[in-house]
C-alpha atoms as a PDB file:
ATOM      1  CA  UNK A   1       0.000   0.000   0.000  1.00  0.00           C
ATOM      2  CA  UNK A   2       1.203   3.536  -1.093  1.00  0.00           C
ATOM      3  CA  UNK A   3       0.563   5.785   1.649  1.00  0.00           C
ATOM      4  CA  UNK A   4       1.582   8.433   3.722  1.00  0.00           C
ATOM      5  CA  UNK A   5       0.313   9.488   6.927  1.00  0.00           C
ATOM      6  CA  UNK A   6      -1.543  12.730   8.123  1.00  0.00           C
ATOM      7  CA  UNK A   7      -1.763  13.788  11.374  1.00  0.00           C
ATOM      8  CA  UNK A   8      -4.366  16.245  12.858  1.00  0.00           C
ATOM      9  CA  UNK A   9      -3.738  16.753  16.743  1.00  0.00           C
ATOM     10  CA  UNK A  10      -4.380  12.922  18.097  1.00  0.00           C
ATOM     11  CA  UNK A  11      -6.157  12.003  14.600  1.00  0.00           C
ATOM     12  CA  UNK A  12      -3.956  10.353  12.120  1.00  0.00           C
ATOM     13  CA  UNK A  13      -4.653   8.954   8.743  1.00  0.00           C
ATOM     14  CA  UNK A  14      -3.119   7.767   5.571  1.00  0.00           C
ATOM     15  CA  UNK A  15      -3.283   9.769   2.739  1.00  0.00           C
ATOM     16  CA  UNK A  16      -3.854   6.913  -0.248  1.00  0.00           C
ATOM     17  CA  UNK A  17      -1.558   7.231  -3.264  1.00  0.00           C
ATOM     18  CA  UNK A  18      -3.356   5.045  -5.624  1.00  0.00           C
ATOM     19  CA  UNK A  19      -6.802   3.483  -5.520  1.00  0.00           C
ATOM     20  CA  UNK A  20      -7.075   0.512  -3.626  1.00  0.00           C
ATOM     21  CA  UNK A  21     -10.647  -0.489  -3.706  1.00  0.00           C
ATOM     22  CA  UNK A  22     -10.036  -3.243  -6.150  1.00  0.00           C
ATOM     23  CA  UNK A  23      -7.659  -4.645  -3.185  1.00  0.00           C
ATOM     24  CA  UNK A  24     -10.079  -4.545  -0.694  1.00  0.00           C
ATOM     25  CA  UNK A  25     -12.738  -6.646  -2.729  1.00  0.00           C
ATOM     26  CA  UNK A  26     -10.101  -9.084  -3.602  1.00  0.00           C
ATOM     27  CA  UNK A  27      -9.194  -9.552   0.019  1.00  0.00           C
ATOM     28  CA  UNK A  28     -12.790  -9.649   0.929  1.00  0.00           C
ATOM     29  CA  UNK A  29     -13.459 -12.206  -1.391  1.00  0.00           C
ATOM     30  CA  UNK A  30     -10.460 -14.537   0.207  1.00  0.00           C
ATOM     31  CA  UNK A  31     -12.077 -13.520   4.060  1.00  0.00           C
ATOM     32  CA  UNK A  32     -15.213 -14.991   3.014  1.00  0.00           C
ATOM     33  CA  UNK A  33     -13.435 -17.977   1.223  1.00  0.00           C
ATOM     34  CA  UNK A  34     -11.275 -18.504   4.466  1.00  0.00           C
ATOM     35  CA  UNK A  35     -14.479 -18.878   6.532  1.00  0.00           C
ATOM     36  CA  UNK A  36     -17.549 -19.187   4.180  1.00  0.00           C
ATOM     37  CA  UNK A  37     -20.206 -20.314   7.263  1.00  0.00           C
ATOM     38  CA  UNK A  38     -19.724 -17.212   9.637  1.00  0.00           C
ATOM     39  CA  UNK A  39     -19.313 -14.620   6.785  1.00  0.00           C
ATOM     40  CA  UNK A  40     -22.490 -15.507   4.634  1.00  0.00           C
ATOM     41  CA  UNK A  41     -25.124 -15.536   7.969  1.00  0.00           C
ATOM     42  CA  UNK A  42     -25.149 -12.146   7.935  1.00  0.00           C
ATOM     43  CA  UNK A  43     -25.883 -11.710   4.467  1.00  0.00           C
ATOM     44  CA  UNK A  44     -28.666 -14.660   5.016  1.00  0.00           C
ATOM     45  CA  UNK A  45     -30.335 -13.137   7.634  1.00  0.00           C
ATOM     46  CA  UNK A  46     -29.774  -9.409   6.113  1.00  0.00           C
ATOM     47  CA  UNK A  47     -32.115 -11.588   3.058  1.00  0.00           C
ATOM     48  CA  UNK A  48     -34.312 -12.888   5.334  1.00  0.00           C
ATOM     49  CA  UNK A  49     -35.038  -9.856   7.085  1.00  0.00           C
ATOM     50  CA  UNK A  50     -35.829  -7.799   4.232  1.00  0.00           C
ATOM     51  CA  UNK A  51     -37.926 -10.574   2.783  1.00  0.00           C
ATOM     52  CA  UNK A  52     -40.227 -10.424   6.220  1.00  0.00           C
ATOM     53  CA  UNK A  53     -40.108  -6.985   6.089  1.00  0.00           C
ATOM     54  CA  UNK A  54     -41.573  -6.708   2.599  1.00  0.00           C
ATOM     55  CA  UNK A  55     -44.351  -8.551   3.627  1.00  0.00           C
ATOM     56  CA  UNK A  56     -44.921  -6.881   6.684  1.00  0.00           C
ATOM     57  CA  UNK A  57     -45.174  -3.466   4.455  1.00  0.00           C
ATOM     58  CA  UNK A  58     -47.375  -4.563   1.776  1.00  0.00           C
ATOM     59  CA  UNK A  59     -49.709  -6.405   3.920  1.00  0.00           C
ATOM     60  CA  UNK A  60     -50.257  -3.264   5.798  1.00  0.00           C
ATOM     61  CA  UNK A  61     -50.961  -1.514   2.896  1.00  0.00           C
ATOM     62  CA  UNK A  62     -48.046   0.722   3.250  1.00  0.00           C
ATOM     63  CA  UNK A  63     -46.438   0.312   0.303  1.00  0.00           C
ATOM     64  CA  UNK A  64     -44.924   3.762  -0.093  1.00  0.00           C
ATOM     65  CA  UNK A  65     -42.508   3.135   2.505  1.00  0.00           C
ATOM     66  CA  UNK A  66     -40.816   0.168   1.044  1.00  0.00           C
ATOM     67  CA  UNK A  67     -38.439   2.445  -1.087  1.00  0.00           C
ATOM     68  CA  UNK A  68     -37.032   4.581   2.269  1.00  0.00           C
ATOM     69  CA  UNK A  69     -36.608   1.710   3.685  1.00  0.00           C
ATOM     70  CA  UNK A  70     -35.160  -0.029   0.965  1.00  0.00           C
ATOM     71  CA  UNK A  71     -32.639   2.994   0.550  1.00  0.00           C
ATOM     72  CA  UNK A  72     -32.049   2.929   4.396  1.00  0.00           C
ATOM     73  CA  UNK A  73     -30.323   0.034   4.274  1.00  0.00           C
ATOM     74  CA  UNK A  74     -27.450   1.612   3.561  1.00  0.00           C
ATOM     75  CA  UNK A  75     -27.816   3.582   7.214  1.00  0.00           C
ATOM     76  CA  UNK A  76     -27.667   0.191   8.934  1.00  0.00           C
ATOM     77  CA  UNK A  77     -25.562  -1.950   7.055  1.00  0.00           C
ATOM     78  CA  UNK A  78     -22.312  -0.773   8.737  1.00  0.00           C
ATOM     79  CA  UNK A  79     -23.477  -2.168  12.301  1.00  0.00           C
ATOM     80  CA  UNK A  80     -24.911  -5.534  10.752  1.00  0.00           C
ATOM     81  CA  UNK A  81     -21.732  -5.757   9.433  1.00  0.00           C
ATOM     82  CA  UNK A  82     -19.951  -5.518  12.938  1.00  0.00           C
ATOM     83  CA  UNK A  83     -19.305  -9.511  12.913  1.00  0.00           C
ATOM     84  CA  UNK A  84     -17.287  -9.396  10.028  1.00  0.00           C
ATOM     85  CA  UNK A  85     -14.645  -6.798  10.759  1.00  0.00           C
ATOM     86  CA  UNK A  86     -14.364  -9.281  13.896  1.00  0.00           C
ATOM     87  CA  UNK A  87     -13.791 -12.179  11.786  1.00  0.00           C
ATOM     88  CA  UNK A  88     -11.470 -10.609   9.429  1.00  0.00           C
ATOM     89  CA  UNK A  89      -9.637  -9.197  12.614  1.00  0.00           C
ATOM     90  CA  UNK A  90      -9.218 -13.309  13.539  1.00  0.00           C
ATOM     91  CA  UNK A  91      -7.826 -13.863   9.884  1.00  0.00           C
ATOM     92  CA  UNK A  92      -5.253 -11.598  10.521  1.00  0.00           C
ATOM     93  CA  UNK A  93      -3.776 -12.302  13.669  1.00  0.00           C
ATOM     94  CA  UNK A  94      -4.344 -16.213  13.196  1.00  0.00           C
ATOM     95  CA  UNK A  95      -7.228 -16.694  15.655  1.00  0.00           C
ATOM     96  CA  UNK A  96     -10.193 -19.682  15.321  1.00  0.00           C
ATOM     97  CA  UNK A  97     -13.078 -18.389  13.328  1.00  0.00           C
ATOM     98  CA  UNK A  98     -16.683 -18.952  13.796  1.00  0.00           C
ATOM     99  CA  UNK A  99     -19.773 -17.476  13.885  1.00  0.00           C
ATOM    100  CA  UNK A 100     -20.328 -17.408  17.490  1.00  0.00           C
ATOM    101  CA  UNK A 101     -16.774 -15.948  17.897  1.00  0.00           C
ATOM    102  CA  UNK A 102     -17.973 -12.890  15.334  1.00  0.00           C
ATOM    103  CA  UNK A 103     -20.358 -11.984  17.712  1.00  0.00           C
ATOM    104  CA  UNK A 104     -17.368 -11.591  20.440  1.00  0.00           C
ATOM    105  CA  UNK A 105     -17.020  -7.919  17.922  1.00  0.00           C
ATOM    106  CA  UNK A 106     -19.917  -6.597  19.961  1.00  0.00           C
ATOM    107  CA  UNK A 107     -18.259  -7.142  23.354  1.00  0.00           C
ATOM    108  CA  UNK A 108     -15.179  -6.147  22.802  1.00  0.00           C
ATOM    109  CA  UNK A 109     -16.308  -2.478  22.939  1.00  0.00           C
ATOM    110  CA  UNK A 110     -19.924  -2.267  23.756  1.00  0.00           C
ATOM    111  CA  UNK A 111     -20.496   0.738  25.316  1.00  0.00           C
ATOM    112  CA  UNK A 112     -19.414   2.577  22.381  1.00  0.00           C
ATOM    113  CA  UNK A 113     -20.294   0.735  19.167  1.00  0.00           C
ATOM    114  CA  UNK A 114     -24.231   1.052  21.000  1.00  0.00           C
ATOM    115  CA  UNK A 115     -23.524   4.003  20.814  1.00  0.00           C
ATOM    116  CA  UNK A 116     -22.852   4.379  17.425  1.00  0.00           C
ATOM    117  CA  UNK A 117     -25.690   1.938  16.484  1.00  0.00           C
ATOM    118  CA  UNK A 118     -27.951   4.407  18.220  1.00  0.00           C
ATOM    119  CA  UNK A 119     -26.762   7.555  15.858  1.00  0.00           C
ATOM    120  CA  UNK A 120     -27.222   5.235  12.929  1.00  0.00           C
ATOM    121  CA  UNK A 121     -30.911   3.761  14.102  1.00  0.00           C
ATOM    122  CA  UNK A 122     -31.747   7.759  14.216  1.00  0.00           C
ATOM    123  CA  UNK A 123     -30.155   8.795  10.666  1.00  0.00           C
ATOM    124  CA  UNK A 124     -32.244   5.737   9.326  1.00  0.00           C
ATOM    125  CA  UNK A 125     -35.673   6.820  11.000  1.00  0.00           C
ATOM    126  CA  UNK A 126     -34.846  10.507   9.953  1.00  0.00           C
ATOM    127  CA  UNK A 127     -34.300   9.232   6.665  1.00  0.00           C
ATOM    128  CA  UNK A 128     -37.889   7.098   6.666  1.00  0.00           C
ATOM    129  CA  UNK A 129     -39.902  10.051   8.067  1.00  0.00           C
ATOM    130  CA  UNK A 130     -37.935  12.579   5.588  1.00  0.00           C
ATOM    131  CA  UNK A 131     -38.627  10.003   2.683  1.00  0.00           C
ATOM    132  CA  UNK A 132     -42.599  10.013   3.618  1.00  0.00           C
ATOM    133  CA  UNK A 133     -42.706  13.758   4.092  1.00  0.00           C
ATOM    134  CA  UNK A 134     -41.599  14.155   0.480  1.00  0.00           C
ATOM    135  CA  UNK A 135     -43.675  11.577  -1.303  1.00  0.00           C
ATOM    136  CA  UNK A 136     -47.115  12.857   0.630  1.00  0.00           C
ATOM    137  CA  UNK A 137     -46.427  16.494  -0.370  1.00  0.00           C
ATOM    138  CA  UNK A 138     -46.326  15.062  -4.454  1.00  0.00           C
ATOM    139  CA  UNK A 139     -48.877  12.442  -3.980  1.00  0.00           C
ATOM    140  CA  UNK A 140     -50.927  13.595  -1.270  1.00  0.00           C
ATOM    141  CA  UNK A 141     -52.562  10.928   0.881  1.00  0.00           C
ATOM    142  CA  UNK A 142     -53.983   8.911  -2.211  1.00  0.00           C
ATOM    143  CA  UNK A 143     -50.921   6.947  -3.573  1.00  0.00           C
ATOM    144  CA  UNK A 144     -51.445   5.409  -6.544  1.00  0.00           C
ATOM    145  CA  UNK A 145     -52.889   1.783  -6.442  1.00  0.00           C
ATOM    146  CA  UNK A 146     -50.155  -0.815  -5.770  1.00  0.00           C
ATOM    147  CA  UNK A 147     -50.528  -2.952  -8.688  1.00  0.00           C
ATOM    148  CA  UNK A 148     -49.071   0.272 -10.927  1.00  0.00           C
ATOM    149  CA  UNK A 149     -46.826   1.843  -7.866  1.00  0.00           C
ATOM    150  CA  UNK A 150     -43.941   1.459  -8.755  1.00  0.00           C
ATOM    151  CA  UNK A 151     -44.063   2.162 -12.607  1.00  0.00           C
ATOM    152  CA  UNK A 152     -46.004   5.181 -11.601  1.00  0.00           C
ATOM    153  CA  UNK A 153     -43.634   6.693  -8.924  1.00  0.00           C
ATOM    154  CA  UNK A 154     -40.201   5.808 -10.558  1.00  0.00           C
ATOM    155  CA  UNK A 155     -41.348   6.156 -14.775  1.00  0.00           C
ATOM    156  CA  UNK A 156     -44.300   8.654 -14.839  1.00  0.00           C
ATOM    157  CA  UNK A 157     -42.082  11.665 -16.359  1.00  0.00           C
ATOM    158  CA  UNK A 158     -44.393  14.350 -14.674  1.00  0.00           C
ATOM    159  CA  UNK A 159     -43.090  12.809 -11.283  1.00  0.00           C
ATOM    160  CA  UNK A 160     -39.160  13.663 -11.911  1.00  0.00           C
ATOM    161  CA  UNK A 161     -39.225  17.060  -9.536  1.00  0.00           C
ATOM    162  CA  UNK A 162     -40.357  14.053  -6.894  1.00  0.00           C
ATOM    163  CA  UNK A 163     -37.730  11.442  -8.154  1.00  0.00           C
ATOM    164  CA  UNK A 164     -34.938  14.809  -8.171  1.00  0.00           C
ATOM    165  CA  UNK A 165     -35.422  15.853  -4.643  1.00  0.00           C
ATOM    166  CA  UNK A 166     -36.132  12.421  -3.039  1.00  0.00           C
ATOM    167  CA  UNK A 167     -33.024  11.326  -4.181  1.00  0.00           C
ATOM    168  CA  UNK A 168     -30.913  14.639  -3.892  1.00  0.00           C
ATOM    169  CA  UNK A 169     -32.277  14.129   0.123  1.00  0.00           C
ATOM    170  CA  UNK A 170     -31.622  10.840  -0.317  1.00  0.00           C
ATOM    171  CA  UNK A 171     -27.960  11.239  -1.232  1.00  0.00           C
ATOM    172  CA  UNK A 172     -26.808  14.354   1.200  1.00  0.00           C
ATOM    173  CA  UNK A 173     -28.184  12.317   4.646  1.00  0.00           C
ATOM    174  CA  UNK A 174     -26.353   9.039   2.907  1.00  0.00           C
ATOM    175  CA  UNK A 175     -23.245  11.038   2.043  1.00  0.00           C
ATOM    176  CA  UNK A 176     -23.269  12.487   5.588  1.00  0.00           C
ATOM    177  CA  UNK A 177     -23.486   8.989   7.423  1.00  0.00           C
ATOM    178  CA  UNK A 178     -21.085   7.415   5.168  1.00  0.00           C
ATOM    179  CA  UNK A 179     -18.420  10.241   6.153  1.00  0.00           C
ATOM    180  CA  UNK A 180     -19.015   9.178   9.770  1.00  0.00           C
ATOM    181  CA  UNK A 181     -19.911   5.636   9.147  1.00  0.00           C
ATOM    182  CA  UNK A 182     -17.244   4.234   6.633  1.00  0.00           C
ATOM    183  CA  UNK A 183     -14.640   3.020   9.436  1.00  0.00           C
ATOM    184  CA  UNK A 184     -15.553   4.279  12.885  1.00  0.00           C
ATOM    185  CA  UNK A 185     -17.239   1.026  13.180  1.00  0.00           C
ATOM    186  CA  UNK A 186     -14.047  -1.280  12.587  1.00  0.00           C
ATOM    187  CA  UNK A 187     -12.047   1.174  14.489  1.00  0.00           C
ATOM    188  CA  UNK A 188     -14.572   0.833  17.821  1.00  0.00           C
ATOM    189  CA  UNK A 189     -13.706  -2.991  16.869  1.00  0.00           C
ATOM    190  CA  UNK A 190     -10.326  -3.057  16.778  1.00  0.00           C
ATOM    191  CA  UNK A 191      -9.413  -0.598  19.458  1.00  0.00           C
ATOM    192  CA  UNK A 192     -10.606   0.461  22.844  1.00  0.00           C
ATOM    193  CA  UNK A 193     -11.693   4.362  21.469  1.00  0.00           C
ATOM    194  CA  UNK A 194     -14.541   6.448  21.410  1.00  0.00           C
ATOM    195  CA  UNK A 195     -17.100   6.692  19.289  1.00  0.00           C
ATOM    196  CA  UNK A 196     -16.753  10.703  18.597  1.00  0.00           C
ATOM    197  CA  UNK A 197     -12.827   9.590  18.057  1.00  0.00           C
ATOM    198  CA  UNK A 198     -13.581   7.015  15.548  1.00  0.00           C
ATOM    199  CA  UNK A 199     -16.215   9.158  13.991  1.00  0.00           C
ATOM    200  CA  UNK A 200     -13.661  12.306  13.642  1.00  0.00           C
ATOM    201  CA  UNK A 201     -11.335   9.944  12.253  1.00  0.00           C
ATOM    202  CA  UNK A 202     -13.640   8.098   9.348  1.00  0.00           C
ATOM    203  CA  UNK A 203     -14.638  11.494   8.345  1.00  0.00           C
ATOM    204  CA  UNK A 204     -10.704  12.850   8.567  1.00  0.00           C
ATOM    205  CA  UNK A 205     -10.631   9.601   6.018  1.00  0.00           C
ATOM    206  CA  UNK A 206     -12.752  10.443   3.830  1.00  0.00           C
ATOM    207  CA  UNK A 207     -12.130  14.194   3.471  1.00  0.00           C
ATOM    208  CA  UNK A 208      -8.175  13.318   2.773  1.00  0.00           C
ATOM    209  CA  UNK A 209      -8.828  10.611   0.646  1.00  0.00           C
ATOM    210  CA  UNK A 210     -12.026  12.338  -1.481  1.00  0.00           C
ATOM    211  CA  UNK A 211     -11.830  10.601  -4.801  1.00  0.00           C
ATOM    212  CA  UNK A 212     -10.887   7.135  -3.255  1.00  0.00           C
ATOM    213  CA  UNK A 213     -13.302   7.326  -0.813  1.00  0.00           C
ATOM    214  CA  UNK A 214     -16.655   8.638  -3.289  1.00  0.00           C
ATOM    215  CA  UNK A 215     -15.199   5.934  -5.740  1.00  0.00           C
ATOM    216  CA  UNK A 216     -15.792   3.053  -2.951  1.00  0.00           C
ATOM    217  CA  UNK A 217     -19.315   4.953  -1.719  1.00  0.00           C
ATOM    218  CA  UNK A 218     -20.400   4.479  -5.212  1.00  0.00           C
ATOM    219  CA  UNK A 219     -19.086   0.928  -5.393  1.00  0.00           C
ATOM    220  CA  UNK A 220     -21.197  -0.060  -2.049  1.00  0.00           C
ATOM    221  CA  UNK A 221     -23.917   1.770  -4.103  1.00  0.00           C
ATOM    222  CA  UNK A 222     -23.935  -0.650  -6.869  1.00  0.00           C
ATOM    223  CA  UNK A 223     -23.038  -3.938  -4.873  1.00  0.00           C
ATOM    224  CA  UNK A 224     -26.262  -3.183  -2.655  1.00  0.00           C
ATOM    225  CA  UNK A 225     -28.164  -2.173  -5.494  1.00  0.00           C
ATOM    226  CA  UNK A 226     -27.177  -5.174  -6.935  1.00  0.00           C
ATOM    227  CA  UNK A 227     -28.219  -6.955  -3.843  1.00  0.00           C
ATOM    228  CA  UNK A 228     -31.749  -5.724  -3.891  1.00  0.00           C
ATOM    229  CA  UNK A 229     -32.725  -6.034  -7.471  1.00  0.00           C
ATOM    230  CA  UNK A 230     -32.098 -10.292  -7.083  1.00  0.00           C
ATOM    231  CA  UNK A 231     -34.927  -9.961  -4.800  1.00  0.00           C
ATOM    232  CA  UNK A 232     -32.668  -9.637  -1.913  1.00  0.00           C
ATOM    233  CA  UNK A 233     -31.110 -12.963  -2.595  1.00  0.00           C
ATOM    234  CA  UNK A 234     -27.776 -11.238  -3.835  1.00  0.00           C
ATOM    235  CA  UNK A 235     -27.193  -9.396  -0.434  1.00  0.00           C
ATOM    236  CA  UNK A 236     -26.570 -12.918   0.820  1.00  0.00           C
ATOM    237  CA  UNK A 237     -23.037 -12.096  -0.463  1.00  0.00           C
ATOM    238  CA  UNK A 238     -23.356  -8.552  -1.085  1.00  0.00           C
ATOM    239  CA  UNK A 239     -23.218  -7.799   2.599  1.00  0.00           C
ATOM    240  CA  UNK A 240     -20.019  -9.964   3.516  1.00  0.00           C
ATOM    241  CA  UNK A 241     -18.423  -8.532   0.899  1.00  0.00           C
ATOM    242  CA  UNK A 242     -18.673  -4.915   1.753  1.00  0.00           C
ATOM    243  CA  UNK A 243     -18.150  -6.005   5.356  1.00  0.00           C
ATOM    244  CA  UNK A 244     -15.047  -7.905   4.678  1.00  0.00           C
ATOM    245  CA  UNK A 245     -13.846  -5.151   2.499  1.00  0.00           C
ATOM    246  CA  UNK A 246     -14.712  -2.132   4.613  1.00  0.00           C
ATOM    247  CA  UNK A 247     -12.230  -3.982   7.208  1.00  0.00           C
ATOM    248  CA  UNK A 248      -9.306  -4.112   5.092  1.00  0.00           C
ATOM    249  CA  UNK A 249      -9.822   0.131   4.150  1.00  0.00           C
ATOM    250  CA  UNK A 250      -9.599   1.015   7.764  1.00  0.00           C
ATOM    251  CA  UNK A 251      -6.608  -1.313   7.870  1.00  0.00           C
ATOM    252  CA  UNK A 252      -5.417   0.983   4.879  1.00  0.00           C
ATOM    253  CA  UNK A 253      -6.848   4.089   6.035  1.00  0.00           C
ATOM    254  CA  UNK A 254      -5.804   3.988   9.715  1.00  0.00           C
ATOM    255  CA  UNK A 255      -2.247   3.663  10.649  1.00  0.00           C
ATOM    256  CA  UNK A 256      -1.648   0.848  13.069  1.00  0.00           C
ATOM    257  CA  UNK A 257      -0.847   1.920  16.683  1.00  0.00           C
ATOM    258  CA  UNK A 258       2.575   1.331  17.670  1.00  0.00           C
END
């Protein structure tokens, strides 16, 4: 890895000299070959769960809020993804690997990664209630019917001001939680820190590696997109692999302690 290191008072970070997102995937890839079982539950239940929760919304008749919640995904996904960064912690320093030993990630510094799972539950119930606000001020409260939903809300051209300013909300709360989100979480893992540390130092990431950084946003992006659009059976490995991966850039982004 090309790097060199920044310092900002006690935050320090590597400033990336080439882009190694390609890197990360690969080593991803060989985390969840190294220990197939405990790296593809999480993915399984992530499927599960959105399968049950599809159901739940549409037989409730509240089928407007499937595509916030959908899109919030992406708000919660970091801390479901807590048991990997512990399991590609065990790769590297040679430890026993399973998935009850992933779940040792949320002891190892509990106080604080609730923590962080607490901001994150909040940005994704902002993001819902945001989400509804928008749609009910274009569609009022008469949605259109659900058999013609979703080609009417996403394809009707006289709803693009909707589709523009959904998604432009969408995209700046995202953005936001991403620049806090993208390795405070693996940091809270792998050392005993705070969560406003690890927070100022993902987003001290992110800002001095911009173009690396909005490259591998946009790559999450598409693998979860791609996740979603298999009718949630792709997120099976979807999730591991942005997991596994999201380890090894705080591995590049964060120098190691001394």
């Amino acid at each position: 890895m090309a790097a060199e290191a920044i310092e900002d008072g006690p935050i320090t970070v590597n400033r990336l000299t080439a882009d190694p997102t390609g890197r990360w995937l690969s080593a991803a890839w060989a985390d969840i070959g190294r220990s197939p079982a405990a790296s593809l539950a999480p993915g399984l239940l992530s499927a599960f769960a959105s399968y049950v929760l599809a159901v739940l919304v549409f037989l409730d008749g509240r089928y407007a809020a499937m595509l916030p919640l959908l899109g919030g995904f992406m708000f919660v996904a970091p801390l479901i993804a807590v048991g990997l960064y512990e399991i590609s912690r065990r790769h590297e320093t040679g430890e026993p690997v399973n998935i009850l030993m992933a779940l040792d990630a949320f002891r190892r510094n509990p106080t604080q990664i609730a923590l962080m799972a607490l901001l994150l539950m909040l940005f994704l119930l902002a993001w819902v209630r945001l989400a509804l606000l928008v749609f009910a001020l274009f569609f009022g409260l008469n949605p259109p019917p659900l058999a013609g939903f979703f080609t009417a809300v996403l394809f009707d051209a006289g709803n693009l001001p909707f589709l523009i300013i959904s998604n432009a909300v969408g995209a700046a709360l995202a953005g936001f939680v991403f620049m806090i989100s993208a390795i405070s979480l693996p940091m809270l893992v792998d050392r005993e820190t705070d969560v406003v540390t690890a927070i100022i130092t993902s987003w001290k990431a992110c800002t001095t590696n911009p173009r690396v950084m909005a490259g591998w946003a946009a790559l999450i992006v598409l693998i979860t997109a791609l996740g979603i659009v298999t009718f949630f059976l792709g997120l099976i490995v979807a999730l591991p692999l942005i997991g596994h991966a999201t380890w090894h850039a705080y591995r590049d982004l964060v120098p190691a302690r001394a």
